[in-house]
N, C-alpha and C. Protein backbone atom coordinates (compact mmCIF):
# COMPACT_ATOMS: atom_id res chain seq x y z
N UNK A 1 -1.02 12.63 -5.90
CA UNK A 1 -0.71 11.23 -6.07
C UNK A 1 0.58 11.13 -6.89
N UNK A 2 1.30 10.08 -6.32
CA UNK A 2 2.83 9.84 -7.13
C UNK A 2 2.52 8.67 -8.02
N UNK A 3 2.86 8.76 -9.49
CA UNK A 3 2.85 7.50 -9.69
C UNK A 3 4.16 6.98 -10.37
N UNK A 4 4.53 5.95 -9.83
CA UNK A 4 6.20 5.02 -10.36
C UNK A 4 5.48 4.41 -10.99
N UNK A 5 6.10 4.29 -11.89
CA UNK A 5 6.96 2.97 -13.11
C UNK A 5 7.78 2.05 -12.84
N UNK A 6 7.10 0.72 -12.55
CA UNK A 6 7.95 -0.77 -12.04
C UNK A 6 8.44 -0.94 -13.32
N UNK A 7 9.79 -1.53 -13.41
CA UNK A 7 10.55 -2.02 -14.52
C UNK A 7 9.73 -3.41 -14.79
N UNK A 8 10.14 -3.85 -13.65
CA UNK A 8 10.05 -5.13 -13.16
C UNK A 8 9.23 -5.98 -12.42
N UNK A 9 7.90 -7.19 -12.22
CA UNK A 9 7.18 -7.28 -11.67
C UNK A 9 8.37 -7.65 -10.39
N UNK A 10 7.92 -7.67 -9.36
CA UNK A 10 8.81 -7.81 -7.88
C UNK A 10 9.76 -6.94 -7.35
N UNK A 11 9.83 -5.69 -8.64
CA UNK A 11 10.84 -4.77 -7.98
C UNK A 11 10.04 -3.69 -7.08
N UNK A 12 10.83 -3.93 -5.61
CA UNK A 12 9.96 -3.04 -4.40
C UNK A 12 9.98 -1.74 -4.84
N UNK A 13 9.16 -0.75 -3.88
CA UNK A 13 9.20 0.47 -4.35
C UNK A 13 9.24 0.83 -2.49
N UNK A 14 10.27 1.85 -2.21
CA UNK A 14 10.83 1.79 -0.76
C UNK A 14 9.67 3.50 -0.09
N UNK A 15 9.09 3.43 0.82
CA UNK A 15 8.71 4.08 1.24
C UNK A 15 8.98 4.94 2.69
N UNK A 16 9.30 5.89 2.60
CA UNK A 16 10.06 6.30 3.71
C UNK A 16 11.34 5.33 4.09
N UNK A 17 11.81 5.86 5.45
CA UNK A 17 12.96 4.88 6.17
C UNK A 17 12.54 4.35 7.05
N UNK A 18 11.42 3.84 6.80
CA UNK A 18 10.95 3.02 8.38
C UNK A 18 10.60 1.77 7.72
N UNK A 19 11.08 1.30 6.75
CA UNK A 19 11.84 -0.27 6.55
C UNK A 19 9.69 -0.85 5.63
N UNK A 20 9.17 0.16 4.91
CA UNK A 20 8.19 0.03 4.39
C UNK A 20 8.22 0.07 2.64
N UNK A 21 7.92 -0.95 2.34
CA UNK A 21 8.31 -1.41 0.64
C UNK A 21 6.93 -1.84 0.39
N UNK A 22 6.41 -2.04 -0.93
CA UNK A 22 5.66 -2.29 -1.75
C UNK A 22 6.11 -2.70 -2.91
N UNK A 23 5.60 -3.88 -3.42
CA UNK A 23 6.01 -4.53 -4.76
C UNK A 23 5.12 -5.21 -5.69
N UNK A 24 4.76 -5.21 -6.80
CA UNK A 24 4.42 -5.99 -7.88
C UNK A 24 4.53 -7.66 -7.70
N UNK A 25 3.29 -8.47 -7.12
CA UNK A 25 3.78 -9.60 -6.72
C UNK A 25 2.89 -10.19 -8.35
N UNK A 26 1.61 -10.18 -8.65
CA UNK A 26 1.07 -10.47 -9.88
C UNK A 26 0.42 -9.97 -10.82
N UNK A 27 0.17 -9.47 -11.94
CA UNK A 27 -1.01 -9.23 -12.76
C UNK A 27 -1.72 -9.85 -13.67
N UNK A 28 -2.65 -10.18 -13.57
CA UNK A 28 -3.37 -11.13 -14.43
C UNK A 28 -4.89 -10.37 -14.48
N UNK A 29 -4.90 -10.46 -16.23
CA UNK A 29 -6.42 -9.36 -16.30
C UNK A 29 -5.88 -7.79 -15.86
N UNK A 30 -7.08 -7.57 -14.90
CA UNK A 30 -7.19 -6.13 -14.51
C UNK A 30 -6.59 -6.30 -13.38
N UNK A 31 -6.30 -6.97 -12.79
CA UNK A 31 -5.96 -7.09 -11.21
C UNK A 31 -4.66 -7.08 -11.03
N UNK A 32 -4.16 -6.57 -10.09
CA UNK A 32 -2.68 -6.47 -9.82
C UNK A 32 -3.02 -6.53 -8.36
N UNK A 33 -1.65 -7.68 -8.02
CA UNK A 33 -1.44 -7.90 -6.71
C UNK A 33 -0.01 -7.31 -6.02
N UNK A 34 -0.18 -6.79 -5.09
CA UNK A 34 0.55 -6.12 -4.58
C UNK A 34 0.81 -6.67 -3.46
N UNK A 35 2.32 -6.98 -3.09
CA UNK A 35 3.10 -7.15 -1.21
C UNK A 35 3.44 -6.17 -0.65
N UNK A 36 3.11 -6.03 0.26
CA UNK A 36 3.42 -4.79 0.84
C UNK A 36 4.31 -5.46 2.54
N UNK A 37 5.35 -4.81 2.53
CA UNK A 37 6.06 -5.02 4.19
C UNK A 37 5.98 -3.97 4.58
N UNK A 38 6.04 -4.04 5.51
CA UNK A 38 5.64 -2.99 6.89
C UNK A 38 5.93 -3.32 8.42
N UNK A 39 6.33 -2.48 9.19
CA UNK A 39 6.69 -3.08 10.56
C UNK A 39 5.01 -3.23 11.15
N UNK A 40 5.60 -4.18 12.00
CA UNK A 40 3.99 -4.52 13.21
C UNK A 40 3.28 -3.15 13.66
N UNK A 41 3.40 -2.56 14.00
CA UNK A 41 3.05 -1.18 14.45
C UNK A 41 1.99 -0.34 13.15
N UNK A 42 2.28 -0.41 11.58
CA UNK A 42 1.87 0.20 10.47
C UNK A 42 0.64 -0.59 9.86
N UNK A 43 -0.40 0.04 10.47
CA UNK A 43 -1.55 -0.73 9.58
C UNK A 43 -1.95 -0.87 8.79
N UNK A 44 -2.42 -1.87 7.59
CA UNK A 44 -2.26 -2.20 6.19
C UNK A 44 -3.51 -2.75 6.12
N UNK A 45 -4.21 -1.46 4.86
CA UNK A 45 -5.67 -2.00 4.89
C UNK A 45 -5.89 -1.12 3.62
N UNK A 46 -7.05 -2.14 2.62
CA UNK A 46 -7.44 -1.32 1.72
C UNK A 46 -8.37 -0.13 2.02
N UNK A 47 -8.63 0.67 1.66
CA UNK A 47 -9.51 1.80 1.74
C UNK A 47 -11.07 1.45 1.80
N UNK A 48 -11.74 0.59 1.37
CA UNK A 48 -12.78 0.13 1.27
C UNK A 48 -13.33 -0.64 2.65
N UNK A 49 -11.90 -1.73 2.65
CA UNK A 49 -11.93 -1.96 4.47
C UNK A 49 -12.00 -1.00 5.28
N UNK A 50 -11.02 -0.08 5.55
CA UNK A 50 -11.15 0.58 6.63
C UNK A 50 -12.09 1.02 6.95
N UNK A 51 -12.93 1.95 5.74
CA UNK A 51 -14.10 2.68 6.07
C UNK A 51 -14.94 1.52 6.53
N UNK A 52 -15.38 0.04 6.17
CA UNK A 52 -15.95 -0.18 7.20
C UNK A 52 -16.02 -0.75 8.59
N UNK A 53 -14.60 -0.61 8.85
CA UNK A 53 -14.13 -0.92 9.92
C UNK A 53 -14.34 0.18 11.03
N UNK A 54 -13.71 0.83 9.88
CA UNK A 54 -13.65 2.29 11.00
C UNK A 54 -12.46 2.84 11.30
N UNK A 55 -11.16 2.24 10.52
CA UNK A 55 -10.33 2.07 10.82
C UNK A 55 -9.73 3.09 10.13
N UNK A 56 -10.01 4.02 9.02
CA UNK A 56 -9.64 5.58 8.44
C UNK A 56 -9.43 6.87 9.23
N UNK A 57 -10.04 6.89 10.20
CA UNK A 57 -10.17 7.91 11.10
C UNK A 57 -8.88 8.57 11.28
N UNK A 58 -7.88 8.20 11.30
CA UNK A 58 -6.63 9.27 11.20
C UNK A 58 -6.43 9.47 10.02
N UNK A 59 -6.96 8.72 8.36
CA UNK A 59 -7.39 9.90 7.52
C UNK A 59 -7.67 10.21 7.15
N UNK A 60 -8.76 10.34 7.45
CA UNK A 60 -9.57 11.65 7.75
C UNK A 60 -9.61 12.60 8.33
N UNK A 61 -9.09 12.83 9.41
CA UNK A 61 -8.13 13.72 10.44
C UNK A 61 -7.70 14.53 9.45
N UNK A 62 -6.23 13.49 8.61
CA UNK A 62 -5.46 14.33 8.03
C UNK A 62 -5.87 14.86 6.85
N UNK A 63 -7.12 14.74 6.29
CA UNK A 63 -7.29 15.16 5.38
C UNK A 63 -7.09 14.31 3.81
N UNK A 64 -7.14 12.87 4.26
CA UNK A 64 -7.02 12.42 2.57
C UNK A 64 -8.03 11.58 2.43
């Protein structure tokens, strides 16, 4: 696991080159909200969802 240090709440954090960012949109309490962009194609789901979706299965494949 990588972990960054936001300076700034809203400053993105760029993931690969396929135009995928993540940013600091709020924190209040324990909770932090996060935006995430992503092209149409990249599916965006918490971990808790997927598994019961079903929707992890590639990773798990890969091994994470």
């Amino acid at each position: 696991m990588l972990v960054i240090t936001v300076e700034n709440k809203g400053e993105p954090v760029l993931i690969g080159s396929d135009g995928i960012s993540v940013q600091v949109v709020d924190i209040r309490g324990g909770k932090v909200r996060l935006g995430i962009v992503a092209p149409k194609e990249v599916s965006v789901l918490r971990k808790s969802v997927a598994d019961r979706v079903g929707g992890n299965q590639e990773l798990t494949e890969k091994g994470v």
